[in-house]
Each structure stands twice: as structure tokens, then as C-alpha cells.
C-alpha atoms as a PDB file:
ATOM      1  CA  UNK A   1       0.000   0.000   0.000  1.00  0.00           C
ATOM      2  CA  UNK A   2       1.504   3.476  -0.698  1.00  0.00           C
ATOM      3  CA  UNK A   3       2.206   5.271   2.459  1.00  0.00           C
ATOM      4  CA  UNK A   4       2.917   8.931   3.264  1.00  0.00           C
ATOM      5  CA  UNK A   5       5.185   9.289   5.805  1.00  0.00           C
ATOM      6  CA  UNK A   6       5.544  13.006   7.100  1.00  0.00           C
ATOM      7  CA  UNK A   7       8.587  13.653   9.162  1.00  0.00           C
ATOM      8  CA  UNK A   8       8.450  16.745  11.538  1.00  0.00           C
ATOM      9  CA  UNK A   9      10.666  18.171  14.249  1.00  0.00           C
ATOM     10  CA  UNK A  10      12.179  21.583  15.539  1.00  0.00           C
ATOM     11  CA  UNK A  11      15.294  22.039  13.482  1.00  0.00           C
ATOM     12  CA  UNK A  12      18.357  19.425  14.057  1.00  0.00           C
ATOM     13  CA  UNK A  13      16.368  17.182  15.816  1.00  0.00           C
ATOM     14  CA  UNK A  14      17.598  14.193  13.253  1.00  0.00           C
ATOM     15  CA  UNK A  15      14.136  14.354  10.460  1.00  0.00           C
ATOM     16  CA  UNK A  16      16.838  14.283   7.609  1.00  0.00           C
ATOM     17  CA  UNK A  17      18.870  11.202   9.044  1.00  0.00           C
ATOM     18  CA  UNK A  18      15.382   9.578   9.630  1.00  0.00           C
ATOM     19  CA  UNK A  19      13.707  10.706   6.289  1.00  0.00           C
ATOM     20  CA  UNK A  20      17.047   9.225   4.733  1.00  0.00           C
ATOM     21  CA  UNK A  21      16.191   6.244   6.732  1.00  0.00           C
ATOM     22  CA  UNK A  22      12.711   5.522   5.611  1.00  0.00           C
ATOM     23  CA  UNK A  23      13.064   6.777   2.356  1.00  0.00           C
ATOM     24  CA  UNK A  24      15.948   3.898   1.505  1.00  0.00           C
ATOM     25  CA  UNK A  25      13.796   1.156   3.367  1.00  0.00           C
ATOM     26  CA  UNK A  26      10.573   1.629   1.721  1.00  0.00           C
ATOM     27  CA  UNK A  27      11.803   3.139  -1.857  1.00  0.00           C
ATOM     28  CA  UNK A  28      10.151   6.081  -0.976  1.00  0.00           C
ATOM     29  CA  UNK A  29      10.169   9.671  -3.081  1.00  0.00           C
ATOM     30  CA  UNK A  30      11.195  12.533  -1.109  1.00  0.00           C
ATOM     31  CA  UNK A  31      10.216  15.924  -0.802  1.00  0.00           C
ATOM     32  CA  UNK A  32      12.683  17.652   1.449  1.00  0.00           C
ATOM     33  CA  UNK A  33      11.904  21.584   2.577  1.00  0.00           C
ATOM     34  CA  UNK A  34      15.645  22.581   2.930  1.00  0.00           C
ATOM     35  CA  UNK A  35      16.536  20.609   0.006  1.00  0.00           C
ATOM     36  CA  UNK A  36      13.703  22.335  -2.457  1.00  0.00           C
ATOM     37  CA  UNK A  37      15.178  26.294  -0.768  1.00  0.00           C
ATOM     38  CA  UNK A  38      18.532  25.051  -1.266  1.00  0.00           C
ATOM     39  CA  UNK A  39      17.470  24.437  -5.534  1.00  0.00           C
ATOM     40  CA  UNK A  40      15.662  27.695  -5.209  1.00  0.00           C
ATOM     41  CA  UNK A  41      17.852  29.680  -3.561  1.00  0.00           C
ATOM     42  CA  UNK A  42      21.358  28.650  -3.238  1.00  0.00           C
ATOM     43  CA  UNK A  43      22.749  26.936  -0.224  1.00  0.00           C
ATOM     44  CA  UNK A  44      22.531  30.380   1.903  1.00  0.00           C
ATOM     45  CA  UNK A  45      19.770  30.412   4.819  1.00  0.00           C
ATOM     46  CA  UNK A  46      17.015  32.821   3.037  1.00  0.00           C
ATOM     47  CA  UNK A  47      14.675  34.339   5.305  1.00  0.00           C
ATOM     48  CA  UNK A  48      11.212  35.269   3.843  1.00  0.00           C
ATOM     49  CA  UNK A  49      11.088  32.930   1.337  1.00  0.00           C
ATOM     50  CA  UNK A  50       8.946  30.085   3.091  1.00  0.00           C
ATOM     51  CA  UNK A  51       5.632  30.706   0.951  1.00  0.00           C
ATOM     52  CA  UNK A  52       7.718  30.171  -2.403  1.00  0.00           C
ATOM     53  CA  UNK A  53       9.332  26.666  -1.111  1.00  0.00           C
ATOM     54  CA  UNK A  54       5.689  25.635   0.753  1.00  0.00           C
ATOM     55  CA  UNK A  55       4.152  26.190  -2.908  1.00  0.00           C
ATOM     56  CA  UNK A  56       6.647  24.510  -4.649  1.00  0.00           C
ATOM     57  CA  UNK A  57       6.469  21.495  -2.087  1.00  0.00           C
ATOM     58  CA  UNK A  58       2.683  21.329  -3.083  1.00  0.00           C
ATOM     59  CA  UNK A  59       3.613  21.211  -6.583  1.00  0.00           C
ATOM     60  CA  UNK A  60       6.450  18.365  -6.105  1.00  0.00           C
ATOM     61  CA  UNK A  61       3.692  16.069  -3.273  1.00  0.00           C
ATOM     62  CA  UNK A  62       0.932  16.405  -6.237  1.00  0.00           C
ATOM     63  CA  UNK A  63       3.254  14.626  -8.681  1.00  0.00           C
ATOM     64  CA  UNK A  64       4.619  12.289  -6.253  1.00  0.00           C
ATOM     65  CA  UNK A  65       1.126  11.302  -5.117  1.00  0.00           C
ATOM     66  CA  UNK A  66       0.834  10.478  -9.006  1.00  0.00           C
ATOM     67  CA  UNK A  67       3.644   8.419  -9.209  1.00  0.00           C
ATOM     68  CA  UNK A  68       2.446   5.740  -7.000  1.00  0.00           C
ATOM     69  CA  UNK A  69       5.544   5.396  -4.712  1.00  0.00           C
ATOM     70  CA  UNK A  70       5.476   5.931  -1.049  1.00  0.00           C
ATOM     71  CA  UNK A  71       6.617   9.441  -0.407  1.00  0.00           C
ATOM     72  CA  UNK A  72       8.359  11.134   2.983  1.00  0.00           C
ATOM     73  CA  UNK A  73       8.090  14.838   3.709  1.00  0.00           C
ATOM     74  CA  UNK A  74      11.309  16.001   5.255  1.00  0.00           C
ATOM     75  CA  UNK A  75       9.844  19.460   6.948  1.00  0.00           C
ATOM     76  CA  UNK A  76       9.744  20.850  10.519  1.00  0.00           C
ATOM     77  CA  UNK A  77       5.752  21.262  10.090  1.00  0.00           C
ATOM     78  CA  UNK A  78       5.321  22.902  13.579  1.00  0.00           C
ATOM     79  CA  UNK A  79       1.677  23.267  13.364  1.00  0.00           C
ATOM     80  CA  UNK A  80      -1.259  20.921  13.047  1.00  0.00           C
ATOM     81  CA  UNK A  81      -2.750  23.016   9.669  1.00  0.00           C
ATOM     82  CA  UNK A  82       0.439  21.908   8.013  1.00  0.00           C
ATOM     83  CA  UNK A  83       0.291  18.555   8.634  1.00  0.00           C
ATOM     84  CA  UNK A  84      -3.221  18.423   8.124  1.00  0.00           C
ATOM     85  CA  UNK A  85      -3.007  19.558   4.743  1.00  0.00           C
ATOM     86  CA  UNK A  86      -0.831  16.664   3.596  1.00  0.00           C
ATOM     87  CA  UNK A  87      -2.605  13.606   5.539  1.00  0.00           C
ATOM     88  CA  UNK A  88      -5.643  14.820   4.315  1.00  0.00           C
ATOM     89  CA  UNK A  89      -4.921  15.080   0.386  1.00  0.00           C
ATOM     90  CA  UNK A  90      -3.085  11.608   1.193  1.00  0.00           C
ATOM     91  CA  UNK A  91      -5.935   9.949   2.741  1.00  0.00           C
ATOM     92  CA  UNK A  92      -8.201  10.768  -0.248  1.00  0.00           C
ATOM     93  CA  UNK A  93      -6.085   9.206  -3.215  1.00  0.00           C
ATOM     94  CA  UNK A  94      -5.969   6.349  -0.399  1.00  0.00           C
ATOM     95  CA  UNK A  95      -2.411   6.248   1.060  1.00  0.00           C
ATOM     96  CA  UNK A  96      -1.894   4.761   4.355  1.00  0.00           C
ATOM     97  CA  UNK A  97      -0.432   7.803   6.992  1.00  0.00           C
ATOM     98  CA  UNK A  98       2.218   7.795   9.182  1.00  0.00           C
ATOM     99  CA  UNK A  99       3.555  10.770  11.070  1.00  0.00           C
ATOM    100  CA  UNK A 100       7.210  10.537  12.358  1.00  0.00           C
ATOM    101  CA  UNK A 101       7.944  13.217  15.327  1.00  0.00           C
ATOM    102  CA  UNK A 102      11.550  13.531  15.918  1.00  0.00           C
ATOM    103  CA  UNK A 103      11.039  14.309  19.654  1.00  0.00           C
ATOM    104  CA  UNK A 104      14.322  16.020  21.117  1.00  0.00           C
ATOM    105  CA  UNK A 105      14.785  19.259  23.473  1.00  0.00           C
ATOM    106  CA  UNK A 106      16.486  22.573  22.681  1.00  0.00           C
ATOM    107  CA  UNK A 107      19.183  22.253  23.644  1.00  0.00           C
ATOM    108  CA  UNK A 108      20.075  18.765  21.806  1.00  0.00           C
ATOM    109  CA  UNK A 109      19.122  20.719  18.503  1.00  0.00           C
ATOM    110  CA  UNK A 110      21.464  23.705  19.594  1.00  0.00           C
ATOM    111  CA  UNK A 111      24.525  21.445  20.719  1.00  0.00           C
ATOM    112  CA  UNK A 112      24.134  19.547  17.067  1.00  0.00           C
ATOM    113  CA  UNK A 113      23.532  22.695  14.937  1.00  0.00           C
ATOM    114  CA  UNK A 114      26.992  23.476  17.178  1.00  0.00           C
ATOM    115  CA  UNK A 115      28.758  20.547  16.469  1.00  0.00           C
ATOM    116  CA  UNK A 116      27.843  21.151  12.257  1.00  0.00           C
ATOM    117  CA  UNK A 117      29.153  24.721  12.463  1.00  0.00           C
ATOM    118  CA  UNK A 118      26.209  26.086  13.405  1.00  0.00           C
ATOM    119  CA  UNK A 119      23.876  26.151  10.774  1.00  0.00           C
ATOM    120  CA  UNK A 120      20.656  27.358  12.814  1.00  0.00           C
ATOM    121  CA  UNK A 121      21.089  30.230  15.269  1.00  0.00           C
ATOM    122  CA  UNK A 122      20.597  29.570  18.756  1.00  0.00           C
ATOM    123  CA  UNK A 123      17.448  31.791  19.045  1.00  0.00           C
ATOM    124  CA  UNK A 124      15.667  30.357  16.025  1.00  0.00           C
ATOM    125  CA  UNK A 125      15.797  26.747  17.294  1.00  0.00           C
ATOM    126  CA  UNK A 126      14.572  27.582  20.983  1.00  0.00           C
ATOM    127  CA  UNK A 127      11.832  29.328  18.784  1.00  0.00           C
ATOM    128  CA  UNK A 128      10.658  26.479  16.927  1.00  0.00           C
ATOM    129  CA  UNK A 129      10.984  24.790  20.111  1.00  0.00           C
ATOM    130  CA  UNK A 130       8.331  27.303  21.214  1.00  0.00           C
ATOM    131  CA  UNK A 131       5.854  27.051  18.986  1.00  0.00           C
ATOM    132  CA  UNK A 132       5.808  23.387  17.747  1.00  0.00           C
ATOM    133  CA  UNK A 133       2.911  21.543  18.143  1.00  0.00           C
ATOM    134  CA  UNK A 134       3.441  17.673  18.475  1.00  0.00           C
ATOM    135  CA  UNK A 135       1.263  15.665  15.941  1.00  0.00           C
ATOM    136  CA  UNK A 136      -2.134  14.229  16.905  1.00  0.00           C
ATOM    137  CA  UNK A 137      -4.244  11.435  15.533  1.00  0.00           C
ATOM    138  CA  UNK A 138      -6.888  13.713  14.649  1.00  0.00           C
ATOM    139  CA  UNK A 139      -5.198  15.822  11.910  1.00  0.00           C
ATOM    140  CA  UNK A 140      -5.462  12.468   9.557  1.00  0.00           C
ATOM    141  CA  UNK A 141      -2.757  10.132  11.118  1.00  0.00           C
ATOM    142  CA  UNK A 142      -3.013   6.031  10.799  1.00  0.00           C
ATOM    143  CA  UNK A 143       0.213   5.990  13.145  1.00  0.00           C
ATOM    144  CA  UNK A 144       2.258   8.723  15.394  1.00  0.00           C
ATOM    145  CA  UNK A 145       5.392   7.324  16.014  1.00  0.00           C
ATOM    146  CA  UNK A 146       7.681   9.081  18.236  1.00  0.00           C
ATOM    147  CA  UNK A 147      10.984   9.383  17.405  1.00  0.00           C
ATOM    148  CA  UNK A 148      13.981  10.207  20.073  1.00  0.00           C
ATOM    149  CA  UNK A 149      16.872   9.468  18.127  1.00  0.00           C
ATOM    150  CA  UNK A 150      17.193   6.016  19.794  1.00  0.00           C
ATOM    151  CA  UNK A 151      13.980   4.358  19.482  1.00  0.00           C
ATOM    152  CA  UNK A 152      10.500   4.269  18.153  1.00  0.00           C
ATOM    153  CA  UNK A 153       7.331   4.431  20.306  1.00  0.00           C
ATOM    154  CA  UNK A 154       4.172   3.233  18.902  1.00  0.00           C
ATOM    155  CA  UNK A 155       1.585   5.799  19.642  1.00  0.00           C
ATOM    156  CA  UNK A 156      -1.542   3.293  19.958  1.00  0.00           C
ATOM    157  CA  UNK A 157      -5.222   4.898  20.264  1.00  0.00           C
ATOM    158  CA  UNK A 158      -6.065   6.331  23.330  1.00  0.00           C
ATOM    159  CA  UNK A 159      -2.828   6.263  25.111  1.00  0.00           C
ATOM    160  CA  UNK A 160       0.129   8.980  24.298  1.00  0.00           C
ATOM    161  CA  UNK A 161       3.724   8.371  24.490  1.00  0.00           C
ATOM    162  CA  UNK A 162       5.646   9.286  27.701  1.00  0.00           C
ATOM    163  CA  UNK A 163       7.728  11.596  25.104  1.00  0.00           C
ATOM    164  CA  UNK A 164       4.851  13.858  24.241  1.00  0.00           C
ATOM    165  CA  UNK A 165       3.387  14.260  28.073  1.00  0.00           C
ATOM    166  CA  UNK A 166       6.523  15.822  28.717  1.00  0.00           C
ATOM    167  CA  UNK A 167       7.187  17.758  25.459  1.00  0.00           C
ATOM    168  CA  UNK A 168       3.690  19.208  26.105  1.00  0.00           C
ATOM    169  CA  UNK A 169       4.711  20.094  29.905  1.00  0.00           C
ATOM    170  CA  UNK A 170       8.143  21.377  28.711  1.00  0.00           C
ATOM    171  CA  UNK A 171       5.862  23.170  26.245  1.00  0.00           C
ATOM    172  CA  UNK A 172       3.706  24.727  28.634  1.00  0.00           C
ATOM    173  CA  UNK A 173       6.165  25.911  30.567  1.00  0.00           C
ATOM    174  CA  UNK A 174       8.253  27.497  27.677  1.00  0.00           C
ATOM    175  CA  UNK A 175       5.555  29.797  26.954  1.00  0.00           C
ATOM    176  CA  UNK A 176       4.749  30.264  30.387  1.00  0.00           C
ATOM    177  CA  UNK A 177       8.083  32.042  30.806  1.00  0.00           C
ATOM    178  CA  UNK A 178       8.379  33.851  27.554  1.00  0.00           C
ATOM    179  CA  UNK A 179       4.243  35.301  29.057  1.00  0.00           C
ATOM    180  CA  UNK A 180       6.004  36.102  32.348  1.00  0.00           C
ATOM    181  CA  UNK A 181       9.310  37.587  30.411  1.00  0.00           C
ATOM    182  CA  UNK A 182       7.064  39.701  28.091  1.00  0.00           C
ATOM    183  CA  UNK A 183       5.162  41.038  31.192  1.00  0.00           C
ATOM    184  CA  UNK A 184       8.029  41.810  33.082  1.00  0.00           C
ATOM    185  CA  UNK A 185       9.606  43.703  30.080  1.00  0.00           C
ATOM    186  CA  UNK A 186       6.090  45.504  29.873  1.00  0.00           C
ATOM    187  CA  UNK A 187       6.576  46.471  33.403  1.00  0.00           C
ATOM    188  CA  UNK A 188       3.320  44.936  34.314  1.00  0.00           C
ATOM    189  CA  UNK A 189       1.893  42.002  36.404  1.00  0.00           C
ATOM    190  CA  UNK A 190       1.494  38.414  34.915  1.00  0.00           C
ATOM    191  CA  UNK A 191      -2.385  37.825  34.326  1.00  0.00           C
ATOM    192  CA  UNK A 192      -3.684  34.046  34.417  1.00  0.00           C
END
């Protein structure tokens, strides 16, 4: 059965190493984000050019939906409407969806953007950090596995992986602070 498998993370959190991963195990045609900006814009980080490599990813997922090969995204996709857009376009020519979430912290995607000279700036991964939200069943996922760099966890209906209770605490608390930061810098008092 053709599968889409959608590979999400905060940047340098490992989705290219697993996206490799699949794509050689299951033959699989892949649409990578910083691969596609990279063709249209040289190898240079581009800011402001999202829209243009999100339309062109549309373009490239139609035509590999056509093809009849399993396909992996390779794409931070922080937010559910994202995601939602490809399981659902998937689930109607009848593919079988899996979401991969490459689960790590911060500061594991700091100290290996670091350790490769570091391609993403501190503040933009403990951004993305910030505002991704982990994958649910109910934007058009068969399977949610969780990925931590050393293992797989089966998401199975009705129960959630220790991984995301805490990402969704760590979560929490993240923008907790930056609400209690932004007050203090406002000189006023935190509201509930």
C-alpha cells in the first residue's frame, strides 16, 4: 500500500537522518523543505522565502502522489494546519499515513547545529521549540510514532507516548516564561 510518511521536528532534531532512513527502506520519493530552498535559492539560509518553497512542495507532493511510490516529507511542520493539509490530500487518493515526530529538546538541537558549524542560530531553534505543536491522531494520522533518536514508540489509540506528556509540559512551561518575560519587560503584572 503506498504510504505517506511526514517527518516533523524543531530544526536538528535528526528528520533528515530519519527521512534518509525511511526513504531507503521503503523506496520512498522525497520531498525535502531545505533541500527544495537550497534548488531555489542557493545553499545560503534565506529568510522570507517560506511561501515560495511551501508552494513549490505542493507542486512536487501532487506529482509524487501520481507516481504511485510511497513518499516522505522532510519538513519541521510545527503546526497541526500543516500537517493536516498533507494527511488529508493523502488519505483521499488512499495512502496509508504515518507521522514521524523527531522528539528532542532545545538544547540537543542547539549542541548539534553546534557541532555542524552552526547552521541554525541559537534563538531560532529555541523558537521552533516554542511554537511546535506535536502531531495528533486527529489531523489524519493512521500511526504517530515518536521518534527520540534512539527508538520508536508506537503511539496506539487512546494512550500517548511518555515523550509527548513531557514535550507538552516542557511546552507549557516554555511559553509560560516567555508570558512572564514579556510582562516583566512591559513592566506589568502576569495575568492568568
Amino acid at each position: 500500500m503506498q504510504t505517506l510518511f511526514l517527518v516533523c521536528g524543531i530544526p536538528m532534531s535528526g528528520k533528515t537522518t530519519v527521512a534518509k532512513e525511511i526513504a531507503a527502506r521503503e523506496n520512498a520519493v522525497t520531498l525535502s523543505f531545505d533541500k527544495i530552498k537550497e534548488d531555489l535559492f542557493g545553499p545560503d539560509i534565506v529568510l522570507g522565502k517560506d511561501s515560495e518553497v511551501f508552494s513549490a512542495m505542493r507542486t512536487l507532493f501532487d506529482k509524487a502522489l501520481d507516481s504511485g511510490r510511497n513518499i516522505v516529507i522532510d519538513s519541521c511542520n510545527p503546526f497541526p494546519n500543516y500537517r493536516r493539509g498533507y494527511a488529508v490530500r493523502a488519505r483521499k487518493r488512499g495512502l496509508h499515513t504515518v507521522c514521524v515526530f523527531c522528539h528532542k529538546h532545545y538544547a540537543y538541537a542547539i549542541t548539534a547545529s553546534m557541532m555542524r558549524g552552526g547552521k541554525y542560530h541559537d534563538k531560532a531553534i529555541r523558537k521552533a521549540f516554542d511554537i511546535f505543536i506535536p502531531p495528533e491522531r486527529n489531523e489524519g494520522w493512521a500511526e504517530i510514532r515518536v521518534n527520540d533518536g534512539n527508538r520508536y514508540s508506537l503511539e496506539v489509540e487512546g494512550q500517548i507516548p511518555v515523550e509527548r506528556r513531557t514535550f507538552n509540559r516542557s511546552l507549557k512551561k516554555s511559553r509560560i516564561r516567555k508570558r512572564l518575560r514579556k510582562d516583566e519587560s512591559n513592566g506589568s503584572a502576569p495575568t492568568d
